[in-house]
N, C-alpha and C. Protein backbone atom coordinates (compact mmCIF):
# COMPACT_ATOMS: atom_id res chain seq x y z
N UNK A 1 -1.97 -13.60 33.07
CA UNK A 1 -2.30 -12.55 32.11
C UNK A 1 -1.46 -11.30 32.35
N UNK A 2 -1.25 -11.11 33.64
CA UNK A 2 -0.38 -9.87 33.68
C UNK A 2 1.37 -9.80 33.47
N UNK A 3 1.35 -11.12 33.50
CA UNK A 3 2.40 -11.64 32.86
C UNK A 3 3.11 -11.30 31.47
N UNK A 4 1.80 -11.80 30.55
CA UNK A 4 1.94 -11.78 29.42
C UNK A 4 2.24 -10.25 29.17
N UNK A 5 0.99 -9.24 29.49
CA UNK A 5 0.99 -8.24 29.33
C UNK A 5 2.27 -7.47 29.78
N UNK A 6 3.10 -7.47 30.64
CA UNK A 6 4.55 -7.11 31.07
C UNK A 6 5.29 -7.46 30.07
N UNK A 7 5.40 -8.51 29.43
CA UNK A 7 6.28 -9.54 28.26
C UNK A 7 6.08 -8.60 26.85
N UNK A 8 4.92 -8.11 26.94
CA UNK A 8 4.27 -7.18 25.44
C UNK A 8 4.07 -5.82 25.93
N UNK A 9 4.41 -5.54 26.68
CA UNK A 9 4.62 -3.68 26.78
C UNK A 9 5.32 -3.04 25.90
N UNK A 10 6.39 -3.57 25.08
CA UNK A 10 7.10 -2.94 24.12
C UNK A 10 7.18 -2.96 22.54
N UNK A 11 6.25 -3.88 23.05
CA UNK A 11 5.39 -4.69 21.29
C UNK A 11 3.99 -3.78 21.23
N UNK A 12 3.22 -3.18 22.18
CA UNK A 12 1.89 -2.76 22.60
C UNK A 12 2.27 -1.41 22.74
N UNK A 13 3.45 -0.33 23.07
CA UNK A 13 3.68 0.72 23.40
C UNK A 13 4.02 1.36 21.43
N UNK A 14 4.74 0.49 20.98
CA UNK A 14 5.12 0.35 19.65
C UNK A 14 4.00 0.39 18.98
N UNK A 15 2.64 -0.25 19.08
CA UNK A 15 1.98 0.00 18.67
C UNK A 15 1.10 1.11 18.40
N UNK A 16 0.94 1.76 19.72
CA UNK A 16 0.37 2.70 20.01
C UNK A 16 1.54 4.00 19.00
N UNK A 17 2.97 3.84 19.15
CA UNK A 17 3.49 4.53 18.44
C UNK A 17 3.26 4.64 17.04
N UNK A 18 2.96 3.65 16.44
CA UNK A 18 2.83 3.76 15.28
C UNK A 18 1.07 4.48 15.04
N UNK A 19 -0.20 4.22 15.76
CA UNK A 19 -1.15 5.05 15.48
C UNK A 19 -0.88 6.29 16.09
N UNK A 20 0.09 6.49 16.70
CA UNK A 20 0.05 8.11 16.96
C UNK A 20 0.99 8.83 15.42
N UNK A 21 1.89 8.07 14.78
CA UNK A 21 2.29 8.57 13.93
C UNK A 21 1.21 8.81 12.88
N UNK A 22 0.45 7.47 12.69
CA UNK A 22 -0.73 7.55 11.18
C UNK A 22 -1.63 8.34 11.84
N UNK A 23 -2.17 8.70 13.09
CA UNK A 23 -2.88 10.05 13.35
C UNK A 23 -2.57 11.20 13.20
N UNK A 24 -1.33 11.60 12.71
CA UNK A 24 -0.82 13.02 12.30
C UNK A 24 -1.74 13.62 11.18
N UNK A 25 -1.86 14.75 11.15
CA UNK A 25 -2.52 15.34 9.69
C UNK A 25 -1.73 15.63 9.00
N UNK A 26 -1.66 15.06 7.81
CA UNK A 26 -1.05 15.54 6.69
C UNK A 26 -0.30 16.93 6.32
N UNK A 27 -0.96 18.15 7.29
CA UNK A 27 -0.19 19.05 7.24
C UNK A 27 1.22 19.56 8.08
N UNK A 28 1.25 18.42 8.87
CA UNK A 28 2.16 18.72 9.80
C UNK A 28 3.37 17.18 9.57
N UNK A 29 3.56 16.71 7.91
CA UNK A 29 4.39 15.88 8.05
C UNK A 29 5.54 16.36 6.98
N UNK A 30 6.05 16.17 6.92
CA UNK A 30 7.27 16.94 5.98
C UNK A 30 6.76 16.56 4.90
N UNK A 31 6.74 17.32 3.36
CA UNK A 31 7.05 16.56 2.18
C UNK A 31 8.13 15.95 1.43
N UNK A 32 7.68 14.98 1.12
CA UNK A 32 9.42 14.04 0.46
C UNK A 32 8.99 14.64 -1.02
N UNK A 33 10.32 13.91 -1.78
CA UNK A 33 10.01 14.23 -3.04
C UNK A 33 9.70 13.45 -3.50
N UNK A 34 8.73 13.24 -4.44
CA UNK A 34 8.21 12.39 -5.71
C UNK A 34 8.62 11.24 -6.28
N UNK A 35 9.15 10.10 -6.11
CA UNK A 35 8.93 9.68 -7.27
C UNK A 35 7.91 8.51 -7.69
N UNK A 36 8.45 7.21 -8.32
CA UNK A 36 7.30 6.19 -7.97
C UNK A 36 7.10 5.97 -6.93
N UNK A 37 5.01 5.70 -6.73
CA UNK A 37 4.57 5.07 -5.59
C UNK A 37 5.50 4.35 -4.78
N UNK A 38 6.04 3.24 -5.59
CA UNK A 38 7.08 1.91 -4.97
C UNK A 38 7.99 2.63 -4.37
N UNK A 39 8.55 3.29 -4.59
CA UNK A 39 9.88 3.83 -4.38
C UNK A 39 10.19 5.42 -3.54
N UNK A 40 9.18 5.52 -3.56
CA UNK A 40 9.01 6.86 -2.03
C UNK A 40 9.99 6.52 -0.79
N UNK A 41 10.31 7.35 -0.64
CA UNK A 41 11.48 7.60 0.71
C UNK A 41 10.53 6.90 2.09
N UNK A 42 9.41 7.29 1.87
CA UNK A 42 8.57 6.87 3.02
C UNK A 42 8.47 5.25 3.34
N UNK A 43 8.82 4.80 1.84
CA UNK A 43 8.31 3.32 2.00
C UNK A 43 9.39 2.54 3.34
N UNK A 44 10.63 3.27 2.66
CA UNK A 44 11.62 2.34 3.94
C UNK A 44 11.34 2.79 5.53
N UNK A 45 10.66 3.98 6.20
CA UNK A 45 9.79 4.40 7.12
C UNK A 45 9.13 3.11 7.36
N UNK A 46 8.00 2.81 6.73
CA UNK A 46 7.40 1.71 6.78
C UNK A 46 7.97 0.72 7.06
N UNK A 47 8.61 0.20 6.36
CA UNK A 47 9.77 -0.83 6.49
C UNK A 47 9.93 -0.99 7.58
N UNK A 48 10.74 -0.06 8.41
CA UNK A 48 11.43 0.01 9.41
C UNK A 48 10.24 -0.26 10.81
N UNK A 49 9.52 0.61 10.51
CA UNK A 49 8.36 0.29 11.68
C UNK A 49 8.13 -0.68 12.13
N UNK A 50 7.59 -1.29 10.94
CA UNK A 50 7.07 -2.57 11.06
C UNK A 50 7.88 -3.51 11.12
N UNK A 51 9.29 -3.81 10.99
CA UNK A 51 10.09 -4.76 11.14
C UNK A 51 10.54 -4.42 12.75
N UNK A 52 10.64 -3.35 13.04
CA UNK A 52 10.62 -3.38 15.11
C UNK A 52 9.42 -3.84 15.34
N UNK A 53 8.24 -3.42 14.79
CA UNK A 53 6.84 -3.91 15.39
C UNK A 53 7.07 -5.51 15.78
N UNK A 54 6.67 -6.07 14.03
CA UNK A 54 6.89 -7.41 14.26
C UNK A 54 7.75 -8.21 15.00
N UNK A 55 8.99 -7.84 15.44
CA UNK A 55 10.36 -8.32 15.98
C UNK A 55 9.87 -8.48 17.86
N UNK A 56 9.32 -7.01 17.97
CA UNK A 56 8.80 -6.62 19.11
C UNK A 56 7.92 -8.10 19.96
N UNK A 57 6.69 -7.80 19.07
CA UNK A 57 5.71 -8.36 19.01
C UNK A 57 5.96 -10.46 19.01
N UNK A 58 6.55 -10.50 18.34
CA UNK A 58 7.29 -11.89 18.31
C UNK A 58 8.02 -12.42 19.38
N UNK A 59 8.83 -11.48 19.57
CA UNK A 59 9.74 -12.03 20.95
C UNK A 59 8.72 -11.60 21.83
N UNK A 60 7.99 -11.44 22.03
CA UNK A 60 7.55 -11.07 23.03
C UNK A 60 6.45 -12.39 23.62
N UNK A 61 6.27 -13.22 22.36
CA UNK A 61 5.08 -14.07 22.25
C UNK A 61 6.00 -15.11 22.79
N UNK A 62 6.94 -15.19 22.55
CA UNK A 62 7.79 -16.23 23.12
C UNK A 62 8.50 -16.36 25.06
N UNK A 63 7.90 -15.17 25.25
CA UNK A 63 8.40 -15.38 26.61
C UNK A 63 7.18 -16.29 27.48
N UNK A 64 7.76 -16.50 28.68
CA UNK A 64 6.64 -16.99 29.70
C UNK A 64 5.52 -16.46 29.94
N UNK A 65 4.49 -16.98 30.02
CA UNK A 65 3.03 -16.13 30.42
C UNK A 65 2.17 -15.88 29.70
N UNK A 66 2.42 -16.32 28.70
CA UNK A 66 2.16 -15.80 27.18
C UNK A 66 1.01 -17.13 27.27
N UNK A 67 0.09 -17.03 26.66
CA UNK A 67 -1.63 -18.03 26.66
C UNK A 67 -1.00 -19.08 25.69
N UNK A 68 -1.18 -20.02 26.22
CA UNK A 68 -0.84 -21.65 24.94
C UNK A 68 -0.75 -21.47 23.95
N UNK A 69 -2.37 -20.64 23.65
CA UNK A 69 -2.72 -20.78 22.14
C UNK A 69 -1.72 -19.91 21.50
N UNK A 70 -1.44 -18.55 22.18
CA UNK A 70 -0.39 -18.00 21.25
C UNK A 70 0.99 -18.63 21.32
N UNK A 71 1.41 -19.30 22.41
CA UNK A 71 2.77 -19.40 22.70
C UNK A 71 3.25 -20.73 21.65
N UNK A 72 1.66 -21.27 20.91
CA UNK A 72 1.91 -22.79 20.25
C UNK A 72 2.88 -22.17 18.80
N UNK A 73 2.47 -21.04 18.41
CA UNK A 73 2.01 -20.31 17.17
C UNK A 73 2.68 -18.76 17.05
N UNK A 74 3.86 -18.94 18.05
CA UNK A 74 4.06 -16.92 18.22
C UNK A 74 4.41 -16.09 16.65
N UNK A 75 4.60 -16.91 15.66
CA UNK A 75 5.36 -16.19 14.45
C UNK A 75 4.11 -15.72 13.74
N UNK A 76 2.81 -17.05 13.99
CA UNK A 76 1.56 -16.57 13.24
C UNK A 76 0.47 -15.57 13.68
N UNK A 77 0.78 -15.31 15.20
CA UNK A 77 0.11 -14.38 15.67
C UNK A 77 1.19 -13.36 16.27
N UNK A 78 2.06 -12.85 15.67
CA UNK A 78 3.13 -11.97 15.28
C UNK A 78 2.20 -11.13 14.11
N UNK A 79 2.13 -11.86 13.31
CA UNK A 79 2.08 -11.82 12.01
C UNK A 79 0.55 -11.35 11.67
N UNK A 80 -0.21 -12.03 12.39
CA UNK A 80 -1.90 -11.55 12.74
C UNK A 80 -1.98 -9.81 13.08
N UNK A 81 -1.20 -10.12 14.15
CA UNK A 81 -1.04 -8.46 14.88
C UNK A 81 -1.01 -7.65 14.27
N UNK A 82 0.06 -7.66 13.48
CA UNK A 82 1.11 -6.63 12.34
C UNK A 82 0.11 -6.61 10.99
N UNK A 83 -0.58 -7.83 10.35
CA UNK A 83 -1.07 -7.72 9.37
C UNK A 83 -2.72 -6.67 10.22
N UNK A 84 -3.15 -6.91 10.91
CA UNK A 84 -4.28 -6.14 11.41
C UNK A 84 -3.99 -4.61 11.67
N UNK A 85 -2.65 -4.11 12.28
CA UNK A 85 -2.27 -2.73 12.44
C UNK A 85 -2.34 -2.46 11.25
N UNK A 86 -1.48 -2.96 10.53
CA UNK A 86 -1.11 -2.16 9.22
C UNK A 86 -2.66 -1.92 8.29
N UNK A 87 -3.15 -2.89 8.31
CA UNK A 87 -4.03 -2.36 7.94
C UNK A 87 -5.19 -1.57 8.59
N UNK A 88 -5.18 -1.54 9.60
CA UNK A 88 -6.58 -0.46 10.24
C UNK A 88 -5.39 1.06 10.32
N UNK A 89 -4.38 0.62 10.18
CA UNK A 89 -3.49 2.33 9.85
C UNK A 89 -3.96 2.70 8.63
N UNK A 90 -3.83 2.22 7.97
CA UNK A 90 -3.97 2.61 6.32
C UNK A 90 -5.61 3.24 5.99
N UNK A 91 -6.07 2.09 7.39
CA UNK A 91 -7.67 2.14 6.65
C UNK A 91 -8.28 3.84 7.30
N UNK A 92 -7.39 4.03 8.72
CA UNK A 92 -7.18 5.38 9.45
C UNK A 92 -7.12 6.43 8.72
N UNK A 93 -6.12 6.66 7.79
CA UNK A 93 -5.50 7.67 7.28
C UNK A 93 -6.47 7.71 6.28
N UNK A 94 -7.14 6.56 5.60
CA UNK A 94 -7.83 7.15 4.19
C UNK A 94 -9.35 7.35 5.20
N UNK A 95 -9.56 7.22 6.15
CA UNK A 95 -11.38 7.54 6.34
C UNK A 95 -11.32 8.51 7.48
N UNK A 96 -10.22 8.78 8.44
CA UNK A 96 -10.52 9.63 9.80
C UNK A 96 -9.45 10.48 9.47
N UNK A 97 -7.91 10.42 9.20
CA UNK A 97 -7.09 11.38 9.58
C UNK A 97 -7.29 12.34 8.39
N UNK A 98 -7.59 13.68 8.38
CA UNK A 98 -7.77 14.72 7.49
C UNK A 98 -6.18 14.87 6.89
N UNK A 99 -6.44 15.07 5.45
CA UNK A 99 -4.96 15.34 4.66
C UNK A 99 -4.20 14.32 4.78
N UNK A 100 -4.66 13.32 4.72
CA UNK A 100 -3.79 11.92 4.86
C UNK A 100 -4.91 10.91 4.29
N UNK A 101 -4.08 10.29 3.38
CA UNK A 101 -4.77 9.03 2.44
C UNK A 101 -4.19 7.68 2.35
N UNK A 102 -5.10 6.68 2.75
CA UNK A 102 -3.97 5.15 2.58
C UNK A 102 -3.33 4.62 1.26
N UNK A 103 -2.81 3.85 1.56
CA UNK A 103 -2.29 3.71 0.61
C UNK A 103 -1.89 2.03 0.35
N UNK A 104 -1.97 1.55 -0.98
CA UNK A 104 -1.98 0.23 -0.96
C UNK A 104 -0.33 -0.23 -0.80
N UNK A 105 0.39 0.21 -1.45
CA UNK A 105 1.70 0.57 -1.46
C UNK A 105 2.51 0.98 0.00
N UNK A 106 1.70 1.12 0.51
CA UNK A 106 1.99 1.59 2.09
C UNK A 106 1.87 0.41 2.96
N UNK A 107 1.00 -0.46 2.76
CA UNK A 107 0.48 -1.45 3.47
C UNK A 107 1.55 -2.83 2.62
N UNK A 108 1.55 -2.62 1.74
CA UNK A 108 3.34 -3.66 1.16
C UNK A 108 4.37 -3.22 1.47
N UNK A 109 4.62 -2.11 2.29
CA UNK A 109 5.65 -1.55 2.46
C UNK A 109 5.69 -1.87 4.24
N UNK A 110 4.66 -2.03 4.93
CA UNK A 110 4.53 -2.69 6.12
C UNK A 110 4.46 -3.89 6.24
N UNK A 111 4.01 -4.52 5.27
CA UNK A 111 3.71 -6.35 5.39
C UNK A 111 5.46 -6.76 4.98
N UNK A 112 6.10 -5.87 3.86
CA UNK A 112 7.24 -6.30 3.86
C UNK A 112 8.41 -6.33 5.10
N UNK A 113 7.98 -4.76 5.69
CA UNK A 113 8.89 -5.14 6.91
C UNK A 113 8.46 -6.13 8.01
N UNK A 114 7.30 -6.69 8.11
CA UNK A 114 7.08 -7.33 8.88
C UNK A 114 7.75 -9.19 8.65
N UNK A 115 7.57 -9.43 6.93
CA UNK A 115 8.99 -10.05 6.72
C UNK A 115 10.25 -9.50 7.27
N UNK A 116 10.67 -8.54 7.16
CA UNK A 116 12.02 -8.32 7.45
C UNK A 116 12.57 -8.80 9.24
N UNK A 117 11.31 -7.79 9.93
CA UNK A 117 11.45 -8.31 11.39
C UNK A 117 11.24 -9.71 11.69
N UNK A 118 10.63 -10.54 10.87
CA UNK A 118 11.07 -12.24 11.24
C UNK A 118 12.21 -12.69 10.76
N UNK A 119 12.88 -12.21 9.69
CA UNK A 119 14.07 -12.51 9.56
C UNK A 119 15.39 -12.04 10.81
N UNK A 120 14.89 -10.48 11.21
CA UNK A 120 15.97 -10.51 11.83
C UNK A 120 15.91 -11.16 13.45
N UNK A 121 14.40 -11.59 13.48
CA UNK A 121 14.14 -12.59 14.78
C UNK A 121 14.54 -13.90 14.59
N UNK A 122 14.41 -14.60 13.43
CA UNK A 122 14.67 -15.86 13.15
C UNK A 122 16.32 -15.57 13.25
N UNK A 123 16.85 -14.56 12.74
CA UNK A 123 18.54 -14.62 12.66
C UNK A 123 19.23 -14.52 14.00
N UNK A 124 18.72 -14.04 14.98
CA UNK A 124 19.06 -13.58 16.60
C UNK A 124 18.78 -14.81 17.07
N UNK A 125 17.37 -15.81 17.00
CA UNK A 125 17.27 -16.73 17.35
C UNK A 125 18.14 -18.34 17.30
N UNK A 126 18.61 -18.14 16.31
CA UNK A 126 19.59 -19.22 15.54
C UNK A 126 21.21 -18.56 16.31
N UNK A 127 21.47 -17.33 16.37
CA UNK A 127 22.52 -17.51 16.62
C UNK A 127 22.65 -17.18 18.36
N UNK A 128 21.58 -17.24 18.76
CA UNK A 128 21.52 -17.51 20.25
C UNK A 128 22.03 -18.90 20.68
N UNK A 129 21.08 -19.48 19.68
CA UNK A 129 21.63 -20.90 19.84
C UNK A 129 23.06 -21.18 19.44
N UNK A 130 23.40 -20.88 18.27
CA UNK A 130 25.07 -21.06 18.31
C UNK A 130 25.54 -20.42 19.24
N UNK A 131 25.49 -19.41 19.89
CA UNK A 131 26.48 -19.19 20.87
C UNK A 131 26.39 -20.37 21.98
N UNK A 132 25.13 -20.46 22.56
CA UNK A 132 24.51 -21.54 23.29
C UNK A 132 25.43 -22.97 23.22
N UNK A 133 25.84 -23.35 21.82
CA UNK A 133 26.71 -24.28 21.86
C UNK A 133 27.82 -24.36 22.12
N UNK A 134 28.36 -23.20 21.58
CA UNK A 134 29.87 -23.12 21.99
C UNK A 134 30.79 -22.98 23.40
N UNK A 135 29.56 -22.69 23.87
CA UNK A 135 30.51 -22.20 25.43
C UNK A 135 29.77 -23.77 26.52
């Protein structure tokens, strides 16, 4: 177990980063400008988070030490993780953090990067292996 937990310090520290960000109050975050929901500057923020989260969180399931059950399954409990943050962030900001409201659009804007970070894990992974072959 302490294993595992060494393997996920940077998937788990990340985490904690991201509720220290959705604990900010609303008055102390810059304002962007306007436009559609979809299309807010913030959304690629999101994006981005959550595609290190997930990436984090993934490789991390894959190292040694890591419990069977997750190590059978690391992409789906990647994916568990990230779908559970994102949403108890969202659910944060609209019921505890003052001047800050969730947002549904916010939470597609995290589930998407959390696609993104399996892509760019699945893409590192594949070409690990091609290098792996060549030499």
């Amino acid at each position: 177990m302490l294993l595992f937990l060494r393997n996920t310090r940077w998937a788990i520290l990340w985490g904690v980063f991201i509720f220290v960000l959705t604990g900010l109050p609303g008055s102390v975050l810059p304002k962007l400008p306007s436009y559609f929901d979809l299309f807010q500057p913030d959304k690629l923020a999101h994006l981005v988070v959550f595609a290190v989260f997930f990436f984090l969180s993934a490789r991390s399931f894959y190292l040694p030490g890591t419990p069977s059950c997750i190590a059978k399954y690391p992409v789906l409990y990647a994916f568990l993780v990230c779908l559970f943050v994102a949403g108890a962030t969202e659910l944060m900001q609209e019921f505890i953090v003052p001047m800050r409201t969730g947002s549904v659009w916010d939470f597609i804007a995290n589930m998407v990067g959390c696609f993104a970070g399996w892509g760019v894990s699945v893409w590192i992974r594949r070409r690990r292996k091609d290098v792996g072959r060549r030499t």
